[in-house]
N, C-alpha and C. Protein backbone atom coordinates (compact mmCIF):
# COMPACT_ATOMS: atom_id res chain seq x y z
N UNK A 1 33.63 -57.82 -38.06
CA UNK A 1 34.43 -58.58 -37.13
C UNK A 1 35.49 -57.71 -36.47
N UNK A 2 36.22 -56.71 -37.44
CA UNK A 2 36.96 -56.11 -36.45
C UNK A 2 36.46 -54.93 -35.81
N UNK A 3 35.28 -53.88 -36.00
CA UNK A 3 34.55 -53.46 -35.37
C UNK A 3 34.44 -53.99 -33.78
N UNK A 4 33.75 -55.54 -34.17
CA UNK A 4 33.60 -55.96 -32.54
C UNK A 4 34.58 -56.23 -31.91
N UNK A 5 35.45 -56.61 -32.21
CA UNK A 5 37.38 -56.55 -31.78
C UNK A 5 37.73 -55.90 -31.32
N UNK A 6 37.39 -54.39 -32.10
CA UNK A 6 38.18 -53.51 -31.36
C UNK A 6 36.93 -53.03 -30.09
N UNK A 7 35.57 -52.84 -30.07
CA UNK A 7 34.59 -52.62 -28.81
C UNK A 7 34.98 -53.46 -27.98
N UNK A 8 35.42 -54.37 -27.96
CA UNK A 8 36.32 -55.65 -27.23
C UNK A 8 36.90 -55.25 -26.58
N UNK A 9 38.20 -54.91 -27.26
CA UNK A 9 39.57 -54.33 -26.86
C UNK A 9 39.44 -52.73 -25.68
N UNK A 10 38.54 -51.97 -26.00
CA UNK A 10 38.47 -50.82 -25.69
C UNK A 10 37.61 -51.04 -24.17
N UNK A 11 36.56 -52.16 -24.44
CA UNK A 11 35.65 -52.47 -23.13
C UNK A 11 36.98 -52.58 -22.54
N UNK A 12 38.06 -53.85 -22.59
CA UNK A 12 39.02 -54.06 -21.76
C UNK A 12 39.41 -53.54 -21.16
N UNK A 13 39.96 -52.61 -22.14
CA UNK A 13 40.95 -51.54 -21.59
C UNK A 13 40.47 -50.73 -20.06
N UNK A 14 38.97 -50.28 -20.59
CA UNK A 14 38.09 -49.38 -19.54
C UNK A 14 37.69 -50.11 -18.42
N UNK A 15 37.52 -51.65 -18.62
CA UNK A 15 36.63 -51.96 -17.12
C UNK A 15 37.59 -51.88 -16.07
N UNK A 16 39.29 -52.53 -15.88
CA UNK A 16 39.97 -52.28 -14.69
C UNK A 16 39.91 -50.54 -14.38
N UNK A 17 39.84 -49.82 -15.32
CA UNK A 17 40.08 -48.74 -14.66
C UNK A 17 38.72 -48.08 -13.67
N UNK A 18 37.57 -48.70 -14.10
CA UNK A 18 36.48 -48.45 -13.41
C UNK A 18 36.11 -49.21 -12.34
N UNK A 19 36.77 -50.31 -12.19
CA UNK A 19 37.04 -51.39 -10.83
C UNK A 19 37.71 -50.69 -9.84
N UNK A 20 38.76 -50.24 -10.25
CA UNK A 20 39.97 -49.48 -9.40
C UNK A 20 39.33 -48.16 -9.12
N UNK A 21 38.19 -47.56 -9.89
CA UNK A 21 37.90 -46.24 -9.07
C UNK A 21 37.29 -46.32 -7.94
N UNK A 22 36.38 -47.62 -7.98
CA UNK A 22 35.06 -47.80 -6.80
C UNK A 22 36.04 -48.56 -5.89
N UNK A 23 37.06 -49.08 -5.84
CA UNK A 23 37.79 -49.51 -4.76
C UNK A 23 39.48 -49.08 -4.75
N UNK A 24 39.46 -47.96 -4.65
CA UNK A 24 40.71 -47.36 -4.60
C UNK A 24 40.78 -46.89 -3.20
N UNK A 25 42.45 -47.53 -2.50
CA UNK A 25 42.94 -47.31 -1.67
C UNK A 25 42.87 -46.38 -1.08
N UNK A 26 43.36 -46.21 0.65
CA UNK A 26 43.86 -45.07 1.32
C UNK A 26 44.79 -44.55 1.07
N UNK A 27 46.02 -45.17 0.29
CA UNK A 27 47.15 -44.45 0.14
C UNK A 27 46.83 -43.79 -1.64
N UNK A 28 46.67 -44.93 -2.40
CA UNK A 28 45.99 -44.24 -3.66
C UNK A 28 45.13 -42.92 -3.55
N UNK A 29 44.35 -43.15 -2.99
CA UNK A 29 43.71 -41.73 -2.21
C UNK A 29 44.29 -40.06 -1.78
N UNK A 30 44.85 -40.76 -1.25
CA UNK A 30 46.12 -39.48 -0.49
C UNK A 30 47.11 -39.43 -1.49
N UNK A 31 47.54 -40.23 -2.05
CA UNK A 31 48.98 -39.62 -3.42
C UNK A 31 47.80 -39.27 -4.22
N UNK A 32 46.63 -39.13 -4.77
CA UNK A 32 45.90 -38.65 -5.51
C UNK A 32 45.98 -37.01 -5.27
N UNK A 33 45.64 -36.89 -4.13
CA UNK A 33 45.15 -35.66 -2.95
C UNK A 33 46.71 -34.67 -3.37
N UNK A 34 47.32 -35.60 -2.56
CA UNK A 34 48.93 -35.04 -2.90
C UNK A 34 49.39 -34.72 -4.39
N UNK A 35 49.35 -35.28 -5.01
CA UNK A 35 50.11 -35.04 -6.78
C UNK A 35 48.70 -33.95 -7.27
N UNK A 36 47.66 -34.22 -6.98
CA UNK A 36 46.57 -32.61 -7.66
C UNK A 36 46.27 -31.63 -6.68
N UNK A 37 46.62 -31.58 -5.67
CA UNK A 37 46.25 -30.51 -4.80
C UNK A 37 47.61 -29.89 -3.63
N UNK A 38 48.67 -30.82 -3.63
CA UNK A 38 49.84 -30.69 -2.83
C UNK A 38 50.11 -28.76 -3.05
N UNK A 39 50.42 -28.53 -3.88
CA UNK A 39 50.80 -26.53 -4.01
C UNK A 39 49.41 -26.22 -3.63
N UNK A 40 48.40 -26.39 -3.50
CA UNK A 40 47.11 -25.53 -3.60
C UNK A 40 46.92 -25.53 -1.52
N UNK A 41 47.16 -27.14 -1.34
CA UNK A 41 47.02 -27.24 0.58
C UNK A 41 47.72 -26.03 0.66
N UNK A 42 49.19 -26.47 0.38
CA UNK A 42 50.45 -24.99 1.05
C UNK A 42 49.47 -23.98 1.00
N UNK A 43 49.47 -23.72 -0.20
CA UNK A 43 49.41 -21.75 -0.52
C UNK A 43 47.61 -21.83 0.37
N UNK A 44 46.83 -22.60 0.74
CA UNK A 44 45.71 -21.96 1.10
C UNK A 44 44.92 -22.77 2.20
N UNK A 45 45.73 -24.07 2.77
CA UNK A 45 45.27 -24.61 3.58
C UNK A 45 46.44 -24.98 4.63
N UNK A 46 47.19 -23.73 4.79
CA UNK A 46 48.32 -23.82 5.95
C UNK A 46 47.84 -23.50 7.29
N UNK A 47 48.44 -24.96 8.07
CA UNK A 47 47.80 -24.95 9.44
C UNK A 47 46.74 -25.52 9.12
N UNK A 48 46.05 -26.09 8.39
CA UNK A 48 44.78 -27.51 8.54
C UNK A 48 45.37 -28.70 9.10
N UNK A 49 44.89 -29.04 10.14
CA UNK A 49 44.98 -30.79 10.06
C UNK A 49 45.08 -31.24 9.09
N UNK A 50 45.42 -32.54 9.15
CA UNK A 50 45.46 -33.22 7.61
C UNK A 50 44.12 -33.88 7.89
N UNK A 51 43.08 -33.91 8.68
CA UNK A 51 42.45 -34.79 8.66
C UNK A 51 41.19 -34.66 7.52
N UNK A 52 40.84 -35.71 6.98
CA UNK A 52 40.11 -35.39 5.73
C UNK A 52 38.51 -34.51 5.63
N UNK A 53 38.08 -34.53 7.15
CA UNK A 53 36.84 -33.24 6.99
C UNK A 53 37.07 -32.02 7.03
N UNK A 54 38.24 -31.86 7.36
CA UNK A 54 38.71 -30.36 7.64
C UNK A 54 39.67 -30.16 6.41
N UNK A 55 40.23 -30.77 5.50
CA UNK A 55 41.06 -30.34 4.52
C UNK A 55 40.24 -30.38 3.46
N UNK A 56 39.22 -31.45 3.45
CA UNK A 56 37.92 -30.81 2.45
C UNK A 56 37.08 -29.96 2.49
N UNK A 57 37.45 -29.41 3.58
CA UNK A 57 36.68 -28.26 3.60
C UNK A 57 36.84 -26.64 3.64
N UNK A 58 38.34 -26.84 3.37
CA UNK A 58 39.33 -25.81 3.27
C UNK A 58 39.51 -25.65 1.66
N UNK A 59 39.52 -26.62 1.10
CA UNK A 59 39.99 -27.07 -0.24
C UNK A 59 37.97 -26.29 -0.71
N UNK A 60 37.29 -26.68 -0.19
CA UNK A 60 35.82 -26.11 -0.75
C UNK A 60 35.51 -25.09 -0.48
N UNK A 61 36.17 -24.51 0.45
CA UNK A 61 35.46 -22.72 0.50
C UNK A 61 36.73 -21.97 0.25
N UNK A 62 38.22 -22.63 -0.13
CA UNK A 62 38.98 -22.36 -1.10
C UNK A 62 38.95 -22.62 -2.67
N UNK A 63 37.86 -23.17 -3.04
CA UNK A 63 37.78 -23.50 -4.50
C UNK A 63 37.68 -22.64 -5.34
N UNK A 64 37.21 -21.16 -5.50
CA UNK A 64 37.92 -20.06 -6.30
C UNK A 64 39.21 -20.32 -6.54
N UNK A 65 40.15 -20.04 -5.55
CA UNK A 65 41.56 -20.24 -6.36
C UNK A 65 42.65 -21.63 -6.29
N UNK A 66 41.72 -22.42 -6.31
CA UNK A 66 42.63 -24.12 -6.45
C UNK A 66 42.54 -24.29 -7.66
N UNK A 67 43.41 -24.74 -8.17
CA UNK A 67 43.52 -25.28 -9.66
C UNK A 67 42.68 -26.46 -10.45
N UNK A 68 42.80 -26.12 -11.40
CA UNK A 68 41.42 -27.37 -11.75
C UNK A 68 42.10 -28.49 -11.65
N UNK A 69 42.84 -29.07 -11.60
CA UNK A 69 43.46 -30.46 -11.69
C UNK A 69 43.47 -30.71 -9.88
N UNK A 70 43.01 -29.77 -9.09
CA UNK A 70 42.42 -30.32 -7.75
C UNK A 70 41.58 -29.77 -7.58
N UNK A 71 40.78 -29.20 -8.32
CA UNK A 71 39.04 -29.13 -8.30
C UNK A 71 38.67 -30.39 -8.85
N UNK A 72 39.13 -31.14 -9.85
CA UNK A 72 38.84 -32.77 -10.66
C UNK A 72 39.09 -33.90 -9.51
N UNK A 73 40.07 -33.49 -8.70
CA UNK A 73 40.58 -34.85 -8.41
C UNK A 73 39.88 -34.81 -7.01
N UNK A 74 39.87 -33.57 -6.18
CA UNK A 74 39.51 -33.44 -4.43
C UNK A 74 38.69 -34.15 -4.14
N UNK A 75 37.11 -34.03 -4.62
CA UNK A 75 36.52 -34.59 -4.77
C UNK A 75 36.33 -36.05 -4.53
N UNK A 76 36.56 -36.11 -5.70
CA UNK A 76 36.55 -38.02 -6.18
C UNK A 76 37.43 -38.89 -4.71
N UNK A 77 38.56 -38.01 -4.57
CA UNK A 77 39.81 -38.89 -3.76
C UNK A 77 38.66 -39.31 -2.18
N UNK A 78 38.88 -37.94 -1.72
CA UNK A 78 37.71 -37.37 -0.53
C UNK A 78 36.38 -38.99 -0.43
N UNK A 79 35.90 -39.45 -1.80
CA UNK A 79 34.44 -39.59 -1.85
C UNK A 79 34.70 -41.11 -1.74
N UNK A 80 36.13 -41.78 -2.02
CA UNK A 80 36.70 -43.11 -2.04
C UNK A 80 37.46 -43.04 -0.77
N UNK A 81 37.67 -42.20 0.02
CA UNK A 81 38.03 -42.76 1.13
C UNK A 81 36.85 -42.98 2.25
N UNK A 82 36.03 -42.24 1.93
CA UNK A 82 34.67 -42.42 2.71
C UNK A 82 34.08 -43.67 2.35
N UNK A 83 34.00 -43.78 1.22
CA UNK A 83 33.43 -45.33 0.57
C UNK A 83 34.23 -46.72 1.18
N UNK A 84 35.47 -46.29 1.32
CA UNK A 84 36.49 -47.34 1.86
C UNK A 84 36.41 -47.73 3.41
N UNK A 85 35.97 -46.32 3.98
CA UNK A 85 35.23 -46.45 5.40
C UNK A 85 34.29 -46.97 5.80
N UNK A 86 33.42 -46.76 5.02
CA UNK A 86 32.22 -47.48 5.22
C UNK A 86 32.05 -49.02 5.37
N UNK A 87 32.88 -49.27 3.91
CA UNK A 87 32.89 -50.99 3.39
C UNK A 87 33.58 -51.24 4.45
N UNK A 88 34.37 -50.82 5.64
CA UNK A 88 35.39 -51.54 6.28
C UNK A 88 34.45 -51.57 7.67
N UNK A 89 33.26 -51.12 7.39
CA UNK A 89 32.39 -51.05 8.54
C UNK A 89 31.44 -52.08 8.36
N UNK A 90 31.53 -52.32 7.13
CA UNK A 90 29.98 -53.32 6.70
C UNK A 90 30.52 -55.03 6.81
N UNK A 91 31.95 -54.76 6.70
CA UNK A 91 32.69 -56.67 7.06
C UNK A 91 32.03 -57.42 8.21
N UNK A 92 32.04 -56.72 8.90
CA UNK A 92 31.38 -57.27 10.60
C UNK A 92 30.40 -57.81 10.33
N UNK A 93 28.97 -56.92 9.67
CA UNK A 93 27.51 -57.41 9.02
C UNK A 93 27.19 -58.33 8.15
N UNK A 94 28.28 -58.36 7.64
CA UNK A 94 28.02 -58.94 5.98
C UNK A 94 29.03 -60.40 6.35
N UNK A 95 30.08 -60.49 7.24
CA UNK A 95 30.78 -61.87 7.06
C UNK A 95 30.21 -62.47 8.76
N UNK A 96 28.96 -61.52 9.63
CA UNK A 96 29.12 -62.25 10.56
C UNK A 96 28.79 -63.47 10.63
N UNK A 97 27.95 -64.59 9.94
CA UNK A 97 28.05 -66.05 10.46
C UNK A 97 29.45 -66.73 9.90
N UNK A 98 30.24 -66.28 8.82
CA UNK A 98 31.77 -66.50 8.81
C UNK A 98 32.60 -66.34 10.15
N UNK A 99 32.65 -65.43 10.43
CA UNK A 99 33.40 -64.88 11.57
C UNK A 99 33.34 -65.76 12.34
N UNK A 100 31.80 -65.98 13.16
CA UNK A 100 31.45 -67.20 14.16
C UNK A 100 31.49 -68.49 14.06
N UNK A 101 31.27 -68.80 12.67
CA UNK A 101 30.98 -70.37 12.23
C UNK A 101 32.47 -70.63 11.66
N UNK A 102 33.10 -70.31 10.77
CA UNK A 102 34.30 -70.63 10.30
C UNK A 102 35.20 -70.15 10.98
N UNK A 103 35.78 -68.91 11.69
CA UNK A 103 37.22 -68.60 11.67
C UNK A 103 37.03 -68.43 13.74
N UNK A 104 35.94 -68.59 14.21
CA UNK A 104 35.35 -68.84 15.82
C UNK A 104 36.10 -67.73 16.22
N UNK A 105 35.77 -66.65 15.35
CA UNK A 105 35.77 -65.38 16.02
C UNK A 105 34.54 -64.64 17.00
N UNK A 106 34.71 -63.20 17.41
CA UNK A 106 33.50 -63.03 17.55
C UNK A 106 32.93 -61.28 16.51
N UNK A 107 31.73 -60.87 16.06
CA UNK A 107 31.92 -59.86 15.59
C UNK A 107 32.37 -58.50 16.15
N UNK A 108 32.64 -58.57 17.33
CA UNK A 108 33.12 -57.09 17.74
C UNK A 108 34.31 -56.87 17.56
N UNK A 109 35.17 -57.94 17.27
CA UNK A 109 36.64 -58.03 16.80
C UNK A 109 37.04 -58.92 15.59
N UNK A 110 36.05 -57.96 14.50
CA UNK A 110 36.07 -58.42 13.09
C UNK A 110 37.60 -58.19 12.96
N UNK A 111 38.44 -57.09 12.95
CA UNK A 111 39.87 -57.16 12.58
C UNK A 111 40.66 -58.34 13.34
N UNK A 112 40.42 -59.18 13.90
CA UNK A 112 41.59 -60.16 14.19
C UNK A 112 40.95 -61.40 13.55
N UNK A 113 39.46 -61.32 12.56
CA UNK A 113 39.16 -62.48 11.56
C UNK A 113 39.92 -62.47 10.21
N UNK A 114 39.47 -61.21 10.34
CA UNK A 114 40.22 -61.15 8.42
C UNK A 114 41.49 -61.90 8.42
N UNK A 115 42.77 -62.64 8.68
CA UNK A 115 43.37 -63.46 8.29
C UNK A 115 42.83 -64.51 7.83
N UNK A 116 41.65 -64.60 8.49
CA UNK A 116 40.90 -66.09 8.36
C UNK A 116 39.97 -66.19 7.44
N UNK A 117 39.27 -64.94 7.49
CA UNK A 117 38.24 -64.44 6.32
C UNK A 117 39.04 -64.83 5.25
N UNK A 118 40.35 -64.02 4.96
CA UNK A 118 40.61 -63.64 3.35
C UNK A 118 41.63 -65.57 3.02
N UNK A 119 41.55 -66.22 3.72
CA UNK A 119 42.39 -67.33 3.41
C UNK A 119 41.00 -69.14 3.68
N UNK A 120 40.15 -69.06 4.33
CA UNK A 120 39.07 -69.93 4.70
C UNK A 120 38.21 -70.24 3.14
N UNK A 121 38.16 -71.32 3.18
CA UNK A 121 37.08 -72.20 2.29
C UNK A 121 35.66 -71.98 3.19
N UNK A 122 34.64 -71.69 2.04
CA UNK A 122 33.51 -71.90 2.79
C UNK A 122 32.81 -69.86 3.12
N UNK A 123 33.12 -69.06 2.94
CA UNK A 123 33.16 -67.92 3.15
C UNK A 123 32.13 -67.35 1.71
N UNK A 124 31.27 -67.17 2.17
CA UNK A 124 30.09 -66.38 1.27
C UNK A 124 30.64 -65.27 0.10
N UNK A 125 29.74 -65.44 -1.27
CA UNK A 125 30.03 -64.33 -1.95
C UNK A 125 29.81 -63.01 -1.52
N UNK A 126 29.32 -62.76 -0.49
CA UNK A 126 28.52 -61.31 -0.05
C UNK A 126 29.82 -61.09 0.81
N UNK A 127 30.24 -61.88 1.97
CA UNK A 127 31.21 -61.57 2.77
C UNK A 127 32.67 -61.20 1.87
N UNK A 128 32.76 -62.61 0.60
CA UNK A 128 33.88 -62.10 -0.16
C UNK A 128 33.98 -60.96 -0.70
N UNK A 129 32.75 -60.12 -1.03
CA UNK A 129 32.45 -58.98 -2.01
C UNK A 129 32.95 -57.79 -0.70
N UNK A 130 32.24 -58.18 0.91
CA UNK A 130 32.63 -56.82 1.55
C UNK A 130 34.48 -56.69 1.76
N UNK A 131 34.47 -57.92 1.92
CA UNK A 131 35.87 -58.18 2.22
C UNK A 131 36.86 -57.24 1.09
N UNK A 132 36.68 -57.63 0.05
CA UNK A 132 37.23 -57.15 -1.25
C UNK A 132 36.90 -55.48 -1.26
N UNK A 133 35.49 -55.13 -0.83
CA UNK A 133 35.68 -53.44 -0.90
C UNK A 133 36.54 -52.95 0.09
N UNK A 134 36.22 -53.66 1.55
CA UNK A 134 37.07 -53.02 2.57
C UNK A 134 38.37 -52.85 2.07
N UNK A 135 39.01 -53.40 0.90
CA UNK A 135 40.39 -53.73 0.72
C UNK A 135 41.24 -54.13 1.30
N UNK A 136 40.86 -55.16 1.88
CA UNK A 136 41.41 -56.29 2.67
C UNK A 136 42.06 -57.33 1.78
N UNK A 137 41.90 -57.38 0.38
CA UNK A 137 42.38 -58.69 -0.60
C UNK A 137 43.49 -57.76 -0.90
C-alpha cells in the first residue's frame, strides 16, 4: 500500500512538469534562453538579431564553446517556441465552425475570436485542446 502511495505521489509530482514542457510559453521560453545561455549570446553571438533562426544558429555552429547548461536548455527552449507557433496556426483549422457558428466571426481573423473562443459554451474538445496549446487559456 505504501509502495503504491508513494508511485502515486511521484506520478504527481512529474505529470505538471511534463504538461508545462509541451506547452511552455514565449516568455518562459526566452527567460529559459536567457538564464542558460545569456553569457554564452554576449561572448559569441554579438551583433545577432535576437530573432530565433539566427540566434539558433549562432548558438549551433557556436556549440564547441557554449556551456552545457545552454547546450541542455537551447534546444528544448528553440523547439517550444516553434511548437507554440504552430499550435497558434492550427486555432483557425481546428475551431473553424466555432468561430462561424458561435462567436460569428470569420476564420481569417481568428485573433479577434479568441475572447469568444476561450469564454463560449458549446466550443469543441479539439478547438478547446488547440486553443489551450496556442496558449491562449
Amino acid at each position: 500500500m505504501v509502495r503504491g502511495g508513494l508511485i502515486l505521489f511521484c506520478v504527481a509530482l512529474v505529470a505538471p512538469s511534463l504538461a508545462m514542457a509541451e506547452t511552455m510559453s514565449f516568455g518562459d521560453a526566452s527567460a529559459l534562453i536567457a538564464a542558460s545561455c545569456g553569457a554564452d549570446i554576449v561572448a559569441n553571438c554579438r551583433g545577432v538579431n535576437l530573432d530565433s533562426a539566427r540566434l539558433k544558429e549562432c548558438l549551433s555552429r557556436n556549440q564547441d564553446v557554449i556551456s552545457p547548461a545552454c547546450k541542455d536548455n537551447y534546444l528544448k527552449a528553440f523547439d517550444a517556441i516553434q511548437k507554440r507557433i504552430a499550435a497558434r496556426m492550427t486555432v483557425a483549422n481546428a475551431c473553424a465552425h466555432e468561430i462561424v457558428k458561435v462567436c460569428a466571426g470569420t476564420t481569417k481573423e481568428t485573433s479577434k475570436s479568441i475572447p469568444c473562443l476561450t469564454t463560449a459554451n458549446g466550443v469543441s474538445a479539439r478547438c478547446q485542446q488547440a486553443i489551450g496549446d496556442a496558449g491562449y487559456r
